[in-house]
C-alpha atoms as a PDB file:
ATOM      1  CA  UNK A   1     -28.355   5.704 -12.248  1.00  0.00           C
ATOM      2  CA  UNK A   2     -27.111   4.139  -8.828  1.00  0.00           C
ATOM      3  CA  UNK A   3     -23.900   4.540  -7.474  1.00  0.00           C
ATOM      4  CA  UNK A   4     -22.115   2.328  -5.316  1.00  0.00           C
ATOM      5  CA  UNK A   5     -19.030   2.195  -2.873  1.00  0.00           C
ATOM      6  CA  UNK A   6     -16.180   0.608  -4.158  1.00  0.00           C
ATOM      7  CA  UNK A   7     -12.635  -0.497  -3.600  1.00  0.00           C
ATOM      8  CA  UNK A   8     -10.187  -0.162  -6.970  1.00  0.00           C
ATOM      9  CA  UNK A   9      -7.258  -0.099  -8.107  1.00  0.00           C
ATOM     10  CA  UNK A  10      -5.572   2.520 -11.098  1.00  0.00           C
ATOM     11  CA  UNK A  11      -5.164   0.891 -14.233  1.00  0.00           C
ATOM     12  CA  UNK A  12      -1.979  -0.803 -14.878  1.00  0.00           C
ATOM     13  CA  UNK A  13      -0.501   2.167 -16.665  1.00  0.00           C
ATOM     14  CA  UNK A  14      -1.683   4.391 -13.983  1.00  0.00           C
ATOM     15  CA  UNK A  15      -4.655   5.926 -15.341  1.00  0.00           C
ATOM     16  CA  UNK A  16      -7.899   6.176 -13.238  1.00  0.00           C
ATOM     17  CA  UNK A  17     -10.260   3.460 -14.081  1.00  0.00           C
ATOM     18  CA  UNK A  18     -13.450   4.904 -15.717  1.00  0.00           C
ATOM     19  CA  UNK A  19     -15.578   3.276 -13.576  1.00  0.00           C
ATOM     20  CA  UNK A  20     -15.332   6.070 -11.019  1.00  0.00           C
ATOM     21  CA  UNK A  21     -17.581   8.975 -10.244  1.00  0.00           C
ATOM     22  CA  UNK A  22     -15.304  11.837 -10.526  1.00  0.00           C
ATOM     23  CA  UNK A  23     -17.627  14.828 -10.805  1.00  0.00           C
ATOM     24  CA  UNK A  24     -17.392  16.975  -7.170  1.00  0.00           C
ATOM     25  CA  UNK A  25     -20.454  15.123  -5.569  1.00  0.00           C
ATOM     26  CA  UNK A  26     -18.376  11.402  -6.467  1.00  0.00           C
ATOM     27  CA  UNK A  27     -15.368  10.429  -4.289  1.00  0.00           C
ATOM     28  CA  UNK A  28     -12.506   9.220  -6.903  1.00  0.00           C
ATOM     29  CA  UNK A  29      -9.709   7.600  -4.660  1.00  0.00           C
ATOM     30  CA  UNK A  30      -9.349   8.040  -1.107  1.00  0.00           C
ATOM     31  CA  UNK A  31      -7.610   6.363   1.561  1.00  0.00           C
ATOM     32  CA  UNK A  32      -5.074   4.049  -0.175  1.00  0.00           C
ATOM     33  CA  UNK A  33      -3.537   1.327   1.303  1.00  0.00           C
ATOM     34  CA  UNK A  34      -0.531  -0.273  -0.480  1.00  0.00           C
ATOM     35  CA  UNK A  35      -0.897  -3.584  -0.888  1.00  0.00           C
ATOM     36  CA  UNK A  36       1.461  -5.244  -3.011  1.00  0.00           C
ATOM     37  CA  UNK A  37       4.642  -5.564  -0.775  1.00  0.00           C
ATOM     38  CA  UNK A  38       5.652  -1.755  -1.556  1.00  0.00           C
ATOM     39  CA  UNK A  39       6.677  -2.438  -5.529  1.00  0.00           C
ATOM     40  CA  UNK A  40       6.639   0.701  -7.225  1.00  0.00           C
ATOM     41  CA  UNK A  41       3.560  -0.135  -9.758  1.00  0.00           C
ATOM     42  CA  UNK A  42       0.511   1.725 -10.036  1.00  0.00           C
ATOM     43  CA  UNK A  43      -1.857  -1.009  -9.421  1.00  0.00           C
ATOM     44  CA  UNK A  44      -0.702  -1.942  -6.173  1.00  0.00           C
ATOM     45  CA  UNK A  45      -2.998   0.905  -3.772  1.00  0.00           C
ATOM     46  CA  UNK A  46      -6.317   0.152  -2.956  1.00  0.00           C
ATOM     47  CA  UNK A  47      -8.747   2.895  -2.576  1.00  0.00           C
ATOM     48  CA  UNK A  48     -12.009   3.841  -2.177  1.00  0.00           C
ATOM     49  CA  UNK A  49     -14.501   5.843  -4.340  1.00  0.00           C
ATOM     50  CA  UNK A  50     -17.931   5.488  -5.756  1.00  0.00           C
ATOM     51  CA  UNK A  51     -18.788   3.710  -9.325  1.00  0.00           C
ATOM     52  CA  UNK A  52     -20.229   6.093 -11.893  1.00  0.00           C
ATOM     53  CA  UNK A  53     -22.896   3.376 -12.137  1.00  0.00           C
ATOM     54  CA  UNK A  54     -23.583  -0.243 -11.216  1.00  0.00           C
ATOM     55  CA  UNK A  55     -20.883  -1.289 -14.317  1.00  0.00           C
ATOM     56  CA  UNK A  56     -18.534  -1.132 -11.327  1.00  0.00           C
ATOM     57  CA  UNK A  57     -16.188  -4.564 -12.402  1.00  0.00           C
ATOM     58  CA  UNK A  58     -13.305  -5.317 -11.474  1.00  0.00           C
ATOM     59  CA  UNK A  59     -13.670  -3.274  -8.442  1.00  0.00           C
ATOM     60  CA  UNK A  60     -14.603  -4.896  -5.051  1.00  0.00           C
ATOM     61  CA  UNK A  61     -18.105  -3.850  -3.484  1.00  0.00           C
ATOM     62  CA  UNK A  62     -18.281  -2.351  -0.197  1.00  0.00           C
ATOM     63  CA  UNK A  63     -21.799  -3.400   0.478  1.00  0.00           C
ATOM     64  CA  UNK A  64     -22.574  -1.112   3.675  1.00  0.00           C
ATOM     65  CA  UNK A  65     -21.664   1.711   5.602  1.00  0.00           C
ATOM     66  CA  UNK A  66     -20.506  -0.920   8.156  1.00  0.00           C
ATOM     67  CA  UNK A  67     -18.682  -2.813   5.807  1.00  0.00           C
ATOM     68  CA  UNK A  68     -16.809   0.433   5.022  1.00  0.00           C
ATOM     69  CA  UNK A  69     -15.844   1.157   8.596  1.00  0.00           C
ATOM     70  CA  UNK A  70     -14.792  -2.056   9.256  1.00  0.00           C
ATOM     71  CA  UNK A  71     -12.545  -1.591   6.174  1.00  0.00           C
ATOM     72  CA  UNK A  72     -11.338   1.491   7.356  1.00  0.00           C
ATOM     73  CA  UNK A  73     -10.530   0.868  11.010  1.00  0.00           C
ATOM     74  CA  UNK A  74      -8.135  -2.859  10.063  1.00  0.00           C
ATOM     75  CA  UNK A  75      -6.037  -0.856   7.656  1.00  0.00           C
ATOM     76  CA  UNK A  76      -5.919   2.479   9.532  1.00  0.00           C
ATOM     77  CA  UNK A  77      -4.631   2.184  12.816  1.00  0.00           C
ATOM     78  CA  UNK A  78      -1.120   3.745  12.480  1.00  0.00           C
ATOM     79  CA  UNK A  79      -2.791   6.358  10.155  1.00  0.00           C
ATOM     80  CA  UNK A  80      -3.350  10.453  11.154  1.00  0.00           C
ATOM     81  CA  UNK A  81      -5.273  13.148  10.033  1.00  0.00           C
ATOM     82  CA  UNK A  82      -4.571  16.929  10.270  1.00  0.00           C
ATOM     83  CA  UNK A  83      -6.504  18.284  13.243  1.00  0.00           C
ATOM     84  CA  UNK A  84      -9.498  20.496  11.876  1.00  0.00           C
ATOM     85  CA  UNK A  85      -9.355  23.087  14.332  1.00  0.00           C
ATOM     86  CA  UNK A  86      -5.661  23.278  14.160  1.00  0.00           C
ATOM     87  CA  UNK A  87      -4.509  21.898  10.475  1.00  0.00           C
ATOM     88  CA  UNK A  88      -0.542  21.961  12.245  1.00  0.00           C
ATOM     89  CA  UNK A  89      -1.257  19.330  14.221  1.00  0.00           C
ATOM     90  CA  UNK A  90      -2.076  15.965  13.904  1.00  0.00           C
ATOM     91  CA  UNK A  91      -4.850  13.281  15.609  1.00  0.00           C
ATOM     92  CA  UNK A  92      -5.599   9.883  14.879  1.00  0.00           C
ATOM     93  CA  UNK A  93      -7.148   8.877  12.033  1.00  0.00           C
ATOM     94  CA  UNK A  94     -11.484   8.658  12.402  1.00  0.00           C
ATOM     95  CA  UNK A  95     -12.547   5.493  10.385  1.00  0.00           C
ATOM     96  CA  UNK A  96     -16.400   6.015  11.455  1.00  0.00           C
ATOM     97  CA  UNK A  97     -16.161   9.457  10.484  1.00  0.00           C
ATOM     98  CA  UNK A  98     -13.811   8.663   6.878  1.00  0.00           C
ATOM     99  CA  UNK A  99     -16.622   6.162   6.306  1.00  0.00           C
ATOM    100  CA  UNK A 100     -19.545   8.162   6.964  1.00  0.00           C
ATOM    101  CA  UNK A 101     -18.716  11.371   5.104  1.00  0.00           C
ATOM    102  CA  UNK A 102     -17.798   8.909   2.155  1.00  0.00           C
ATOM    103  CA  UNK A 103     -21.785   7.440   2.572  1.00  0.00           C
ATOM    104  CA  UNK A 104     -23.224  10.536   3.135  1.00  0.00           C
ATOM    105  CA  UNK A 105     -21.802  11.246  -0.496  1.00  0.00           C
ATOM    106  CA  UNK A 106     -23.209   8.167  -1.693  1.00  0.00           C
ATOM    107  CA  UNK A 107     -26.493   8.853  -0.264  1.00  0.00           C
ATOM    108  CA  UNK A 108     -26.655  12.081  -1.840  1.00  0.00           C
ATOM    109  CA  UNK A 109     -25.685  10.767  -5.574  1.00  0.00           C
ATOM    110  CA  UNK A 110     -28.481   8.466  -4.822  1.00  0.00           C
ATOM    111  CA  UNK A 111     -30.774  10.625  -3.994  1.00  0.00           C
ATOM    112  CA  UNK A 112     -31.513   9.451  -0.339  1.00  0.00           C
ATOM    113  CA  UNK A 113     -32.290  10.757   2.653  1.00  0.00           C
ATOM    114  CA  UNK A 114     -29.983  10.578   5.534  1.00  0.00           C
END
């Protein structure tokens, strides 16, 4: 089975889509990005994860690690992260390194080598 990097959205009613990987290898929704206007629906936050399998529809495909980071560094750039050597304080946001530890998990449920 192949897994592949995605961009979703929750159901209407809120509920996960089962389209995601969700066991503790799989990523199953990480950095959202509202973009709806703000309304208070579940649908409107993108995020990324990885498809149990390549029945992956509706969600978008995020066809390389590139593609990803790209992604990642036009929606991030008022975005932090806690520091991790000093979880109190906070640092930018790292779209190359959000993007790679999200491929390197792909990679891995794929069975490639790095």
């Amino acid at each position: 089975m192949t897994h592949y990097c995605i961009k979703y959205r929750l159901n209407a009613d809120g509920t996960v889509p089962n389209l995601l990987c969700l066991h503790p290898e799989g990523v199953g929704g990480v950095f959202g990005v509202a973009t709806l206007g703000g309304t208070t629906q579940h649908n409107d936050t993108v995020f990324v994860g990885l498809s149990e399998n390549s029945d992956y529809a509706p969600a978008e495909l995020v066809p390389t690690q590139a593609d990803l980071e790209a992604y990642l560094t036009s929606v991030s750039s008022d975005w932090t992260q806690s520091d991790p050597t000093d979880p109190d304080t906070r640092v930018p946001f790292d779209p190359i390194a959000a993007a790679s530890w999200v491929w390197a998990r792909l990679e891995a449920l794929n069975g490639e080598t790095q």
